[in-house]
Protein backbone atom coordinates (compact mmCIF):
# COMPACT_ATOMS: atom_id res chain seq x y z
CA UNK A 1 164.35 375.87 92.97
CA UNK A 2 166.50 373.80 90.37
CA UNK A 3 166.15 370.24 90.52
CA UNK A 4 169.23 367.99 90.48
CA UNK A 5 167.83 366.77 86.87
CA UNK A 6 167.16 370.30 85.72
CA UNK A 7 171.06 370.79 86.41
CA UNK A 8 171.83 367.61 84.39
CA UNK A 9 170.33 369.08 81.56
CA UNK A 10 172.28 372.15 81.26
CA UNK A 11 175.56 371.06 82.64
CA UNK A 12 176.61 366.98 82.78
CA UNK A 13 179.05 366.19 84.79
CA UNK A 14 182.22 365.12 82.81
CA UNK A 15 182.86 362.19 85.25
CA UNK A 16 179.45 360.67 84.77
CA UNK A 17 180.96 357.92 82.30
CA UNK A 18 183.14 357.24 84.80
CA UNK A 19 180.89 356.82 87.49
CA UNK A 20 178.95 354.48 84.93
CA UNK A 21 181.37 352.12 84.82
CA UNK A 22 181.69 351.89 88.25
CA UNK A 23 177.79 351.03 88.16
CA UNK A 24 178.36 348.33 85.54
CA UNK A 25 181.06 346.51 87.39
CA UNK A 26 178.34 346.53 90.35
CA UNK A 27 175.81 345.24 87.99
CA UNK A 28 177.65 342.66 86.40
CA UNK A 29 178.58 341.44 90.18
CA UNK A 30 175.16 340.52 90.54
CA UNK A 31 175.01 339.41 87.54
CA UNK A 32 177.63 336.84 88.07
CA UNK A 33 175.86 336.02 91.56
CA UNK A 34 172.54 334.94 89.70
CA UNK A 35 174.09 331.77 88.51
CA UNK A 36 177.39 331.35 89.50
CA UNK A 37 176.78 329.44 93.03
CA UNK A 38 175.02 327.35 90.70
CA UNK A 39 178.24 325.97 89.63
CA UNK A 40 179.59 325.39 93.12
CA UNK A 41 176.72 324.18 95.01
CA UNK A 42 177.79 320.48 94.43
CA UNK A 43 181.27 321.15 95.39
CA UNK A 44 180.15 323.04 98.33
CA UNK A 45 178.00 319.91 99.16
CA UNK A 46 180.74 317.81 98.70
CA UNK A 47 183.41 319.74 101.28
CA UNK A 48 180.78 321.07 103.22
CA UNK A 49 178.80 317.68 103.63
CA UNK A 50 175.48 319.90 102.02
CA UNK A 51 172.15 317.88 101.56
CA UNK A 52 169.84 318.69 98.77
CA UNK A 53 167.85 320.93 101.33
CA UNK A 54 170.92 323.02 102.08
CA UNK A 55 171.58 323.68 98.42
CA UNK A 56 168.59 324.21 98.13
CA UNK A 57 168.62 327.20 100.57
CA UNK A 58 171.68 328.24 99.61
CA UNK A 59 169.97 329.15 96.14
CA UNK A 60 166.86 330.77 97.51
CA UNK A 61 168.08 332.40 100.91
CA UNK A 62 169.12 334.97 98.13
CA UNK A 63 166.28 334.88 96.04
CA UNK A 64 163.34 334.73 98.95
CA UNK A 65 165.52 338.03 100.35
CA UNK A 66 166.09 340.21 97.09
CA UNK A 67 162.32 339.64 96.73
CA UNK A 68 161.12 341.35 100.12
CA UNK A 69 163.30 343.75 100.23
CA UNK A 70 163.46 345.23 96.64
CA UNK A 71 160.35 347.49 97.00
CA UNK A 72 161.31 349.49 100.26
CA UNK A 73 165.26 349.30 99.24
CA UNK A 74 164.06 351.60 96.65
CA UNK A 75 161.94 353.54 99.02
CA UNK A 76 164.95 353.76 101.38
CA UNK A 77 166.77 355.26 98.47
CA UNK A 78 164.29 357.97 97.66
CA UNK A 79 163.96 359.11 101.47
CA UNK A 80 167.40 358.89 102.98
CA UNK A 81 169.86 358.98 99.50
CA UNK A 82 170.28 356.88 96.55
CA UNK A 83 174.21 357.31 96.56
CA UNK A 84 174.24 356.68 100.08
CA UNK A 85 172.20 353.60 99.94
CA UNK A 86 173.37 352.16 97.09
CA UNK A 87 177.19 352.53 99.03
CA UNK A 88 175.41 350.77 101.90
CA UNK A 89 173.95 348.07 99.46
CA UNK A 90 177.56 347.31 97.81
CA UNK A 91 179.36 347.50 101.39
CA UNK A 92 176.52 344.87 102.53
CA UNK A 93 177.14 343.09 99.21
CA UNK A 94 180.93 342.70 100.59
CA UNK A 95 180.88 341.82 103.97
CA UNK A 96 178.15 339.29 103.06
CA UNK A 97 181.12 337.91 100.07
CA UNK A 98 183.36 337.45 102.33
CA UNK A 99 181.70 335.87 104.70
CA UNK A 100 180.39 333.56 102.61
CA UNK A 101 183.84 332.94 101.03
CA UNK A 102 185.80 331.67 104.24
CA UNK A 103 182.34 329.89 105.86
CA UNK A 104 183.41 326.09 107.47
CA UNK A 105 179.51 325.86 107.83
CA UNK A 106 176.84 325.20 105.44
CA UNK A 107 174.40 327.41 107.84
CA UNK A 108 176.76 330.08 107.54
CA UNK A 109 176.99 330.15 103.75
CA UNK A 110 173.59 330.39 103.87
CA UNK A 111 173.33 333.42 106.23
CA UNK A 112 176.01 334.60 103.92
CA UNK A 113 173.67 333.82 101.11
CA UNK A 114 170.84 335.74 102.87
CA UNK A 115 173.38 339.12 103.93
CA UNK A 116 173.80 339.02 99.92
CA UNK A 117 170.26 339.31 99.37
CA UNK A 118 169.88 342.38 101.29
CA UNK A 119 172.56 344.13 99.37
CA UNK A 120 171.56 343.07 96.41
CA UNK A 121 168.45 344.70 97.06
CA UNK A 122 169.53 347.92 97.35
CA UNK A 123 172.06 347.61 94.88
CA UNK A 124 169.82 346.53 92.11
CA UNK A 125 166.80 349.43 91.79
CA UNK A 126 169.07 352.41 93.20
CA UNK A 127 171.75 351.71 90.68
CA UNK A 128 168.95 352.74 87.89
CA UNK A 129 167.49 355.41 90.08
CA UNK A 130 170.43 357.27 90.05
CA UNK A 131 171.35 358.07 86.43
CA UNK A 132 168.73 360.30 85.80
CA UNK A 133 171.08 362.87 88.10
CA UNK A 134 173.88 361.51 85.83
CA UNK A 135 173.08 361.95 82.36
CA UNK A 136 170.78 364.47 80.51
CA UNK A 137 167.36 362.60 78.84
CA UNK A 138 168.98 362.00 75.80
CA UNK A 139 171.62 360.01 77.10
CA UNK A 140 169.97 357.84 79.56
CA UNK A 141 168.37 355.07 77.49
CA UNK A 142 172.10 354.63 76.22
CA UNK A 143 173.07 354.15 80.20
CA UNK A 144 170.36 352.27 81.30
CA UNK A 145 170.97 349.72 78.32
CA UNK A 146 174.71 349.37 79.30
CA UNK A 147 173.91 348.97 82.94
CA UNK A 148 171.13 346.66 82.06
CA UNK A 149 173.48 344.77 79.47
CA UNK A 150 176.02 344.07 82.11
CA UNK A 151 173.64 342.39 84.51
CA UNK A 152 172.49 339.94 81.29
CA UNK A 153 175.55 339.29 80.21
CA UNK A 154 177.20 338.36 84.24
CA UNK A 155 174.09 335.48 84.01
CA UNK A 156 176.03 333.53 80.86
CA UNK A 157 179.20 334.28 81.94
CA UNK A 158 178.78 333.09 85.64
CA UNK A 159 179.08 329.38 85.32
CA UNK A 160 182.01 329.66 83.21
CA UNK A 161 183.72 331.84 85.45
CA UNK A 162 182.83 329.99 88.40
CA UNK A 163 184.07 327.53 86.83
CA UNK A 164 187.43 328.16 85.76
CA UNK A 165 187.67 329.43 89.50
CA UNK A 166 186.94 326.01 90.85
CA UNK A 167 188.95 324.39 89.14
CA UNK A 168 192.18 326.37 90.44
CA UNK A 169 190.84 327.44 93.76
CA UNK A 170 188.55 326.66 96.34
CA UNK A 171 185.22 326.85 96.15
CA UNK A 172 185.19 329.80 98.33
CA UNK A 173 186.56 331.69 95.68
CA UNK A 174 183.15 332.37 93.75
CA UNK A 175 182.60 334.73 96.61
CA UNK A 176 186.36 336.20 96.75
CA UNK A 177 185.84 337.13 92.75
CA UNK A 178 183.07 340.05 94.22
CA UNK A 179 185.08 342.04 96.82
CA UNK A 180 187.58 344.10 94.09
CA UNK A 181 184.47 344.53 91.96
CA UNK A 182 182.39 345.88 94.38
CA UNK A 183 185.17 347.70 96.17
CA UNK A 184 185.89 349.40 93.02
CA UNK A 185 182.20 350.18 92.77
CA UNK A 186 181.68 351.53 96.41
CA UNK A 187 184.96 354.11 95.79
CA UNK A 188 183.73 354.73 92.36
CA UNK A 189 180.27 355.70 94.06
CA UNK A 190 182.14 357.72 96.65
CA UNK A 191 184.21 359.97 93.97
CA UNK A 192 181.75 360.38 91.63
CA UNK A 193 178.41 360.01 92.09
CA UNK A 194 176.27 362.97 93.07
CA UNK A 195 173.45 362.62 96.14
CA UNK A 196 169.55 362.53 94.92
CA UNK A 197 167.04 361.93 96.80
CA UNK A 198 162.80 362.62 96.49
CA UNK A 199 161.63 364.48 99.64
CA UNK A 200 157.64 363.26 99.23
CA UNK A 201 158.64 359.43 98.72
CA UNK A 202 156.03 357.29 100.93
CA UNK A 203 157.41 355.92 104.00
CA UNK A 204 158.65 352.18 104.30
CA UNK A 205 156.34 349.94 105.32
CA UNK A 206 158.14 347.63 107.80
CA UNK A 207 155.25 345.40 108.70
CA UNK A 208 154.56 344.63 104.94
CA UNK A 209 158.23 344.08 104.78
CA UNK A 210 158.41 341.76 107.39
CA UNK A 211 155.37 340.32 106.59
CA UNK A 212 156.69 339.36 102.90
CA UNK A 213 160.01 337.99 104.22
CA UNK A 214 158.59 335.97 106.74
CA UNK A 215 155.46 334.71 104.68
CA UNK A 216 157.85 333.96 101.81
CA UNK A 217 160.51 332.59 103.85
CA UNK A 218 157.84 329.94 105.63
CA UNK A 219 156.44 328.58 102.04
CA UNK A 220 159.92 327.96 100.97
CA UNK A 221 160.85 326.43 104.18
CA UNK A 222 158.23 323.99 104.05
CA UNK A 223 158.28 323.15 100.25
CA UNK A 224 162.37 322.32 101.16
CA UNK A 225 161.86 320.33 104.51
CA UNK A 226 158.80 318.20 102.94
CA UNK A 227 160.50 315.46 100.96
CA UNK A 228 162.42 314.67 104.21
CA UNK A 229 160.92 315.17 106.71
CA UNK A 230 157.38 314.32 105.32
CA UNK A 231 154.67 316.23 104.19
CA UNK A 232 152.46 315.50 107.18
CA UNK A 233 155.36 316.54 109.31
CA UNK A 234 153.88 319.11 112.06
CA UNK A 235 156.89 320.84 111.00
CA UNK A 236 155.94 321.35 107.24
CA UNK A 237 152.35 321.80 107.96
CA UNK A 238 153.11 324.19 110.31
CA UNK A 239 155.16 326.20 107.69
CA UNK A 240 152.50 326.30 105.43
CA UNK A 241 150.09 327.36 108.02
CA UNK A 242 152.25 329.93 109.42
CA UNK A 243 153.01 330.93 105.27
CA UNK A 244 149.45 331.49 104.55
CA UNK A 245 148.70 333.61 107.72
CA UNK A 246 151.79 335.48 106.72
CA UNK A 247 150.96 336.17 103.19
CA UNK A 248 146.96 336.30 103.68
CA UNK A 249 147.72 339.27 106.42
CA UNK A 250 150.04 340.92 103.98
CA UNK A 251 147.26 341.19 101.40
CA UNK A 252 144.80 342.73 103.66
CA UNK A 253 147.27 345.07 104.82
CA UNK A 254 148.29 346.12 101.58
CA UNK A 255 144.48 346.11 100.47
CA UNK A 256 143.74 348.56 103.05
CA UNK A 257 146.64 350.91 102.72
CA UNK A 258 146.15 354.55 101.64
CA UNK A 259 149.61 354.20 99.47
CA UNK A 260 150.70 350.23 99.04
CA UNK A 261 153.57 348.75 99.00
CA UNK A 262 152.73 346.51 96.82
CA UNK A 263 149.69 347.78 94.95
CA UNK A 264 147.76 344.50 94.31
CA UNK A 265 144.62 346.45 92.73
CA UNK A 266 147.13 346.54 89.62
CA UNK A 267 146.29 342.52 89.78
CA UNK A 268 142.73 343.04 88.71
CA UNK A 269 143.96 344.35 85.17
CA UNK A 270 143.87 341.12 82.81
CA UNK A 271 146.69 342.20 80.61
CA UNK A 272 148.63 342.80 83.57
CA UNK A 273 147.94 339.48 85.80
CA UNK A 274 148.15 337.37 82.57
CA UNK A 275 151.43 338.64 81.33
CA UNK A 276 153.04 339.06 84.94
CA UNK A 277 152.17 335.06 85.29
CA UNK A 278 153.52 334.24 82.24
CA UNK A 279 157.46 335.87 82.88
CA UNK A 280 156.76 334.35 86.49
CA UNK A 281 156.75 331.20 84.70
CA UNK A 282 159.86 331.57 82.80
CA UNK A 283 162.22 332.63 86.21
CA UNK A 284 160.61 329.14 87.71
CA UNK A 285 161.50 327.21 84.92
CA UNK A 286 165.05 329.11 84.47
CA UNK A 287 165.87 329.07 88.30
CA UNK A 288 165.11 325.36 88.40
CA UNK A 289 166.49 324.32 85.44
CA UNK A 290 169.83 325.58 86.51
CA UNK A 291 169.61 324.52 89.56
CA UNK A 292 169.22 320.76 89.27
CA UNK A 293 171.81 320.48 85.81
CA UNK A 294 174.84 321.35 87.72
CA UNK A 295 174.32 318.43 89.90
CA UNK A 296 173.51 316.46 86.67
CA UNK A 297 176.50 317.40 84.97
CA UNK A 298 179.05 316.86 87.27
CA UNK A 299 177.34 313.79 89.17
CA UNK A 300 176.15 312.28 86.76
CA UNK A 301 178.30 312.90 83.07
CA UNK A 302 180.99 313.38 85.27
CA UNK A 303 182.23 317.14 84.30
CA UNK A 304 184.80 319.51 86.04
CA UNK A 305 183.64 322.56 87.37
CA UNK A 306 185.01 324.85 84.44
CA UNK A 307 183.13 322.30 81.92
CA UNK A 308 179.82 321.96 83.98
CA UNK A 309 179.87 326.22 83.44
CA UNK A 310 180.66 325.82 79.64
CA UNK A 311 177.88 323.15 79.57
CA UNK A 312 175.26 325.53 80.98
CA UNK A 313 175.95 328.19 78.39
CA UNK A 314 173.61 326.68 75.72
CA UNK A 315 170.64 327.87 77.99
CA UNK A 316 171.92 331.44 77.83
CA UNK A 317 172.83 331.25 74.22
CA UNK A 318 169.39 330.36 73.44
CA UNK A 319 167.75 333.28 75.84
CA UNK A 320 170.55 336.19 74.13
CA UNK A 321 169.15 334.70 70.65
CA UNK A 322 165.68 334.92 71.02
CA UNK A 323 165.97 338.87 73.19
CA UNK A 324 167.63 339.76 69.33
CA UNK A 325 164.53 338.40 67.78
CA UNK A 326 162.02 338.95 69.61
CA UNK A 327 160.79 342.70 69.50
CA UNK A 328 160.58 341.88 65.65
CA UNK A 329 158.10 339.04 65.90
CA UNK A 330 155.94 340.92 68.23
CA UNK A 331 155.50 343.51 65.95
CA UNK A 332 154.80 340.85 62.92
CA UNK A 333 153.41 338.44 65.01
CA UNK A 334 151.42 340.17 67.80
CA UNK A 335 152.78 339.49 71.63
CA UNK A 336 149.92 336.71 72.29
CA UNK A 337 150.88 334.53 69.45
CA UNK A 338 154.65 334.74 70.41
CA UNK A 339 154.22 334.01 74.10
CA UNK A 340 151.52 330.93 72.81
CA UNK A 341 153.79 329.54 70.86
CA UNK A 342 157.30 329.94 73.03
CA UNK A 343 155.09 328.32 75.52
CA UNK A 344 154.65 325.06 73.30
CA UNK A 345 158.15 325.03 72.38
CA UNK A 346 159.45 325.42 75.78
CA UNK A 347 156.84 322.64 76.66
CA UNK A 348 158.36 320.70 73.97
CA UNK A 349 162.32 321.35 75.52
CA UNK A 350 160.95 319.78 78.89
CA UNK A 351 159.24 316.69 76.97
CA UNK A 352 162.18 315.96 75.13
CA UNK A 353 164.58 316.75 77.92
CA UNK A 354 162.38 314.54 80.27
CA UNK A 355 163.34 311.22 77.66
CA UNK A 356 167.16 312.47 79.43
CA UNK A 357 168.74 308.57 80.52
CA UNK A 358 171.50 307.85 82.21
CA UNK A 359 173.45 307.20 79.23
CA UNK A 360 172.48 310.48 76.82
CA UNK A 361 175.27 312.07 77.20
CA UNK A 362 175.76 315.66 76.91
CA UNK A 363 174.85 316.56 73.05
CA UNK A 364 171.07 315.58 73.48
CA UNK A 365 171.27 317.86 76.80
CA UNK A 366 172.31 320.88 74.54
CA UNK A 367 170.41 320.49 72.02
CA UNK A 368 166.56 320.64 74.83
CA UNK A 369 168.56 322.83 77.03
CA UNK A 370 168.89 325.62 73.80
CA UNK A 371 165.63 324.99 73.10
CA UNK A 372 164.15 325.37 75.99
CA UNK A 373 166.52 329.07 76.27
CA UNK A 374 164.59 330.25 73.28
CA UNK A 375 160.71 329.56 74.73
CA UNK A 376 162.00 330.77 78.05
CA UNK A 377 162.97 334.17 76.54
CA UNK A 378 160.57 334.85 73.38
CA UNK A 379 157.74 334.24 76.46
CA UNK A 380 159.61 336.34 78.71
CA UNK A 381 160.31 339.66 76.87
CA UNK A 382 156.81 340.01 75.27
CA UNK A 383 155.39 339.07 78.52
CA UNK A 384 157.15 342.06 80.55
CA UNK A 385 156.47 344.46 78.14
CA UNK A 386 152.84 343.55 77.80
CA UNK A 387 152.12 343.74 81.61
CA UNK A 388 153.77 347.19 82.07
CA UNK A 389 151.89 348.27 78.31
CA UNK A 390 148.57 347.14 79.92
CA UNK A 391 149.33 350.03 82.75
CA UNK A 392 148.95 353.82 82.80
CA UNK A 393 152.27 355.66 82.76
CA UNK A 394 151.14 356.34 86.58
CA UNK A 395 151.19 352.66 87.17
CA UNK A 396 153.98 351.65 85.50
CA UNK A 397 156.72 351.90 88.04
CA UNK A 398 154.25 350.24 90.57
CA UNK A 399 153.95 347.38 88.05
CA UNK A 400 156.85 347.19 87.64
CA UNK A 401 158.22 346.89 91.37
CA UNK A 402 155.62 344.23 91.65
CA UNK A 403 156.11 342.56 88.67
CA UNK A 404 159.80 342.34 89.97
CA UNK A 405 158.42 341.13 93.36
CA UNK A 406 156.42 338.44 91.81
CA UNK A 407 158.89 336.93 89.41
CA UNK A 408 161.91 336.43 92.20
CA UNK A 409 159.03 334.51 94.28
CA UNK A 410 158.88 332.39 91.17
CA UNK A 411 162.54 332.17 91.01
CA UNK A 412 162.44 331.05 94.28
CA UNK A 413 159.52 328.38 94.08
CA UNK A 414 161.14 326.85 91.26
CA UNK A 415 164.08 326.08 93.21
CA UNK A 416 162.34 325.04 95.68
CA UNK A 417 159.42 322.99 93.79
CA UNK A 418 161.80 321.27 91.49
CA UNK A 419 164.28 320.32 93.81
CA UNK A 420 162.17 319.39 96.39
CA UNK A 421 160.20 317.09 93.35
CA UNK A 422 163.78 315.95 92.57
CA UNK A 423 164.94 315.19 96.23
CA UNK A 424 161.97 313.14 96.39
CA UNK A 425 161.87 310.85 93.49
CA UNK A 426 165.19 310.36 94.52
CA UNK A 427 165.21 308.72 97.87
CA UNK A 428 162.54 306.59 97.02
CA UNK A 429 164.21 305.66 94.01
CA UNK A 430 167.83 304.81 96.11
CA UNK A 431 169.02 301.73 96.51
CA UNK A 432 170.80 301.61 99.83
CA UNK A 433 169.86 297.89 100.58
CA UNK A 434 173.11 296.63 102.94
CA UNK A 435 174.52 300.01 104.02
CA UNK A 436 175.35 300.67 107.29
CA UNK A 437 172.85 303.95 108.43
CA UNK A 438 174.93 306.50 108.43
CA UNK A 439 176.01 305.94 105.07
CA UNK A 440 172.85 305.26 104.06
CA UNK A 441 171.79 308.70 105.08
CA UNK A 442 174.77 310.73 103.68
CA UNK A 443 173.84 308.47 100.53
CA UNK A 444 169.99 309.49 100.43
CA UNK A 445 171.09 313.50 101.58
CA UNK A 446 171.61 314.19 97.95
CA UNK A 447 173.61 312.18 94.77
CA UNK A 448 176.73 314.18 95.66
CA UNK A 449 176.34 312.53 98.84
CA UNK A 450 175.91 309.05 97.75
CA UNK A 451 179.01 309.53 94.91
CA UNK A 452 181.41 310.43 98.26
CA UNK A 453 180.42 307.67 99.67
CA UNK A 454 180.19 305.01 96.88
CA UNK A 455 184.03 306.22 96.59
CA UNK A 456 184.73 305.54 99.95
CA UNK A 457 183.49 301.71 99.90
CA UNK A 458 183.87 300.85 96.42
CA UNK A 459 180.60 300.42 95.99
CA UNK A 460 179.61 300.87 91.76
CA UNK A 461 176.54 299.67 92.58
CA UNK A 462 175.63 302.64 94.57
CA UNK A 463 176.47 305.07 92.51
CA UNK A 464 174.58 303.62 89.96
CA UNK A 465 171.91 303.83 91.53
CA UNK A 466 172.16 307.13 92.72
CA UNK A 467 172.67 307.93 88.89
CA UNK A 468 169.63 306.55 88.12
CA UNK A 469 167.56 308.00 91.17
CA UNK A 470 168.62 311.68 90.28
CA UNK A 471 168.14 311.52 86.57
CA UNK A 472 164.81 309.73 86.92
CA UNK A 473 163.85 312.61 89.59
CA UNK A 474 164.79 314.99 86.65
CA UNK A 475 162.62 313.88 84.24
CA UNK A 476 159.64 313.78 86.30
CA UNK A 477 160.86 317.52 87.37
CA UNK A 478 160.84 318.47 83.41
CA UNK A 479 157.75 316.65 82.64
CA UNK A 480 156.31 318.86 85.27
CA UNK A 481 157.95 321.84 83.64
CA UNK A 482 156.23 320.53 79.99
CA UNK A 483 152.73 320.27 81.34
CA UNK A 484 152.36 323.68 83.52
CA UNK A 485 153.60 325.10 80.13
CA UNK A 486 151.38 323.74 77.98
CA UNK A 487 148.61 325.03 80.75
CA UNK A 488 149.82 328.32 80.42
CA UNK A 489 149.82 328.33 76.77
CA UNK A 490 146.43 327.49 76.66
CA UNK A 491 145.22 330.24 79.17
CA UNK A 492 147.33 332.96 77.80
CA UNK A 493 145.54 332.29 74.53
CA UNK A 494 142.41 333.28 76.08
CA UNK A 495 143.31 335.65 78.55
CA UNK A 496 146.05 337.45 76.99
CA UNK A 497 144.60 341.01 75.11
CA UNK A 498 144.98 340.42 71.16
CA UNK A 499 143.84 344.27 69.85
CA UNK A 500 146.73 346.20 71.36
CA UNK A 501 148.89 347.82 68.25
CA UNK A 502 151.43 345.73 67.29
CA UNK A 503 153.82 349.28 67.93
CA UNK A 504 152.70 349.50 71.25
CA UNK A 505 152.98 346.14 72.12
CA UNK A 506 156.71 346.11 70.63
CA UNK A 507 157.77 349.18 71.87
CA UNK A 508 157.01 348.49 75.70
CA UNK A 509 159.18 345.47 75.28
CA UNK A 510 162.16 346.88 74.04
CA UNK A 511 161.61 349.15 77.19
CA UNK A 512 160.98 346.90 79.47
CA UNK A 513 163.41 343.55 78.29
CA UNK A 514 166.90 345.43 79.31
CA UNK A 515 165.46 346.96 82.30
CA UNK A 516 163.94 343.56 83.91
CA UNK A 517 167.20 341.68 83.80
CA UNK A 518 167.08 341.12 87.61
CA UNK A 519 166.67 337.51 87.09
């Protein structure tokens, strides 16, 4: 019998560059979707009436379901059709857009936010599957880094979009921009794509699925709900409880399955765990980071939407500079001394940036927000290809789907960590002395909050204050940020393997850094 790659091998199909294209628009979609909301969230919270919480979840109902549902979207694709899952994903992808585009409800935007998820999901590990029934071997690294290139570059581009598109539209229309993308994508993928599928895939686990959503889903939950409601709220202990019976019955399920989901033994390999932690650490500092400056930026220095996205691009600039550099230094250098020292750098961004007053103005912002771009990255790329070069080749696509796993639960922690750390030092911080309670609790909801209604009583001394609150909540967020990275400088220079070949070590990063753009 003649496999479908066997056939690519002797005969391409003439269309396949076409049907490329179509893959990079869907790429670049979620590319975009990483970090443009970022841009809107705190003019959604100012139409919408949003607290910090809400934009909070409107960030990580995304994150908390791309991470659970990764692993058996690509098992889905294997047993019942990549092109016919991936067209599922994308027609999810849509619905969920515009949805989310004409919402009058902050609970629907999230739900929106969470139907996104899903099709991200399935959009984002069948997209690779499918080229090898595209393209013959020796054209497939060339594919994978143009798909992979279009996802990276949607990230930088996002804000600025997002924008330019607030500032001539509603806010809605961050979500409009995907459906002629996609819909391009899903005819694209009808025309021209051929089926594949693999007949001895394992079957989806939907306990362990539900299991991981739900377990995830609770931690966040509570981490979000603690600064207001308390943290010895029956309601947040309760979703920590419920989070660590969740995620504790996960493990032993997984532990004790013939063929894992999730195969956690892969945990016990030091190279592996060390390395994993260490790109975890850069999507919490990343996800966070980008989360909190819109709100500084346009609260606070007073920006437009369009120049809030501009003002966010040093970040990026810094992470494109140092994925240029950094296969080069690993092979001079050695991966463990290039993640060590990234770390102190990027420990050094969040010290500096942590000095942030009200009054800094946006040049001392650029100048720790590139810098801390360049630690995030040259600890990032070294990091992914070290975990996967610890591996076997039999292990390395189950490393990698957990390595994936793992780092959009950091994504989503650091969102909810750092805001929550944020929301907090901010209501205490609040002057509200003399308002009436309702506007005191719009004002303490979140500094968007407190600017609407400083502008509705003339009140400069409230918004002020508010200033104040958030950017003192910021600084104790980066000085956070500076000291868990000096931590994990220190540990990775004792845990992290120093004898691999400097080749080896180099090579598996230049694999691995286009690939793991799902950020």
């Amino acid at each position: 019998m003649v496999t479908v790659t066997q056939e690519v091998e002797s005969r391409p199909d003439p269309r396949r560059w076409w049907a490329l294209g179509a893959l990079v628009a869907s790429m670049l979609v979620l590319g975009f979707d990483m970090t443009i909301l970022n841009v809107a969230l705190p003019t959604i919270a100012a139409d919408l009436g949003a607290t910090t919480g809400q934009q909070q979840w409107m960030a990580d109902a995304y994150i908390v379901v791309f991470a659970a549902l990764m692993l058996p979207a690509g098992l889905l694709g294997d047993r019942f059709g990549r092109r016919r899952m991936l067209i599922g994903g994308l027609g999810v992808f849509l619905a969920a857009s515009v949805l989310g585009a004409f919402a009058s409800d902050v609970n629907w935007v999230i739900a929106a936010r969470a139907l996104m998820g899903v099709g991200g999901a399935l959009v984002m590990p069948l997209a690779m599957s499918v080229l090898p029934s595209l393209f013959p071997r020796a054209e497939q690294t060339k594919a994978i880094g143009m798909i992979s290139a279009a996802s990276a570059l949607g990230m930088p581009l996002g804000p600025v979009i997002g924008g330019w598109l607030l500032n001539h539209f509603w806010w809605g229309s961050v979500f409009v921009l995907n459906v002629p993308m996609v819909a391009i994508g899903i005819t694209a993928c009808l025309f021209l794509l051929p089926e594949s599928r693999d007949p001895a895939a394992p079957r989806v686990d939907v306990v362990s699925t539900a299991l991981t959503a739900l377990g995830l889903g609770a931690l966040i939950y509570a981490i979000i709900e603690g600064p207001g409601k308390g943290w010895s709220d029956a309601v947040v202990i309760g979703g920590f409880a419920a989070a660590v019976v969740l995620l504790g019955a996960l493990v032993l399920r997984e532990r004790r399955s013939e063929s894992p989901m999730l195969d956690l033994s892969l945990l016990r390999h030091r190279g592996f765990l060390s390395n994993t932690l260490t790109a975890t650490l850069g999507m919490f500092v990343m996800s966070g980071v980008m989360f909190l400056l819109p709100q500084y930026l346009q609260a606070v220095l007073g920006t437009d939407s369009l120049g809030t996205g501009v003002r966010m691009v040093p970040m990026m600039g810094g992470m494109l500079v140092a994925a240029k550099l950094a296969q080069s230094l690993v092979v001079r250098f050695g991966a463990r001394s290039v993640i060590v020292v990234s770390l102190v750098v990027l420990a050094f961004a969040a010290f500096l940036g942590a000095r942030t007053t009200v009054d800094s103005g946006y040049g001392f912002t650029a100048l720790w927000l590139s810098v801390a771009g360049v630690g995030i990255a040259f600890a990032m790329i070294p990091a992914m290809g070290g975990a996967l070069g610890a591996l076997s080749k039999d292990q390395a696509g189950r490393g990698s789907g957990l390595m994936s796993t793992v780092r959009q639960t950091g994504s989503a922690l650091g969102v909810a960590l750092l805001g929550a750390l944020v929301a907090g030092a901010y209501t205490d911080r609040l002057g509200t002395a003399g308002l009436p309670g309702p506007a005191a609790d719009a004002a303490r909801d979140s500094v968007i909050g407190a600017h609407v209604v400083a502008g509705r009583l003339g009140d400069r001394a409230l918004n002020a204050s508010a200033d104040a609150a958030f950017v003192h909540g910021m600084d104790l967020a980066l000085v956070v940020i500076g000291i868990v990275a000096l931590a994990a400088a220190a540990l990775c220079a004792v845990l992290l393997p120093g004898g691999a070949p400097a080749g080896r070590a180099a090579g598996s990063a230049a694999e691995v850094a286009p690939i793991s753009t799902d950020a």
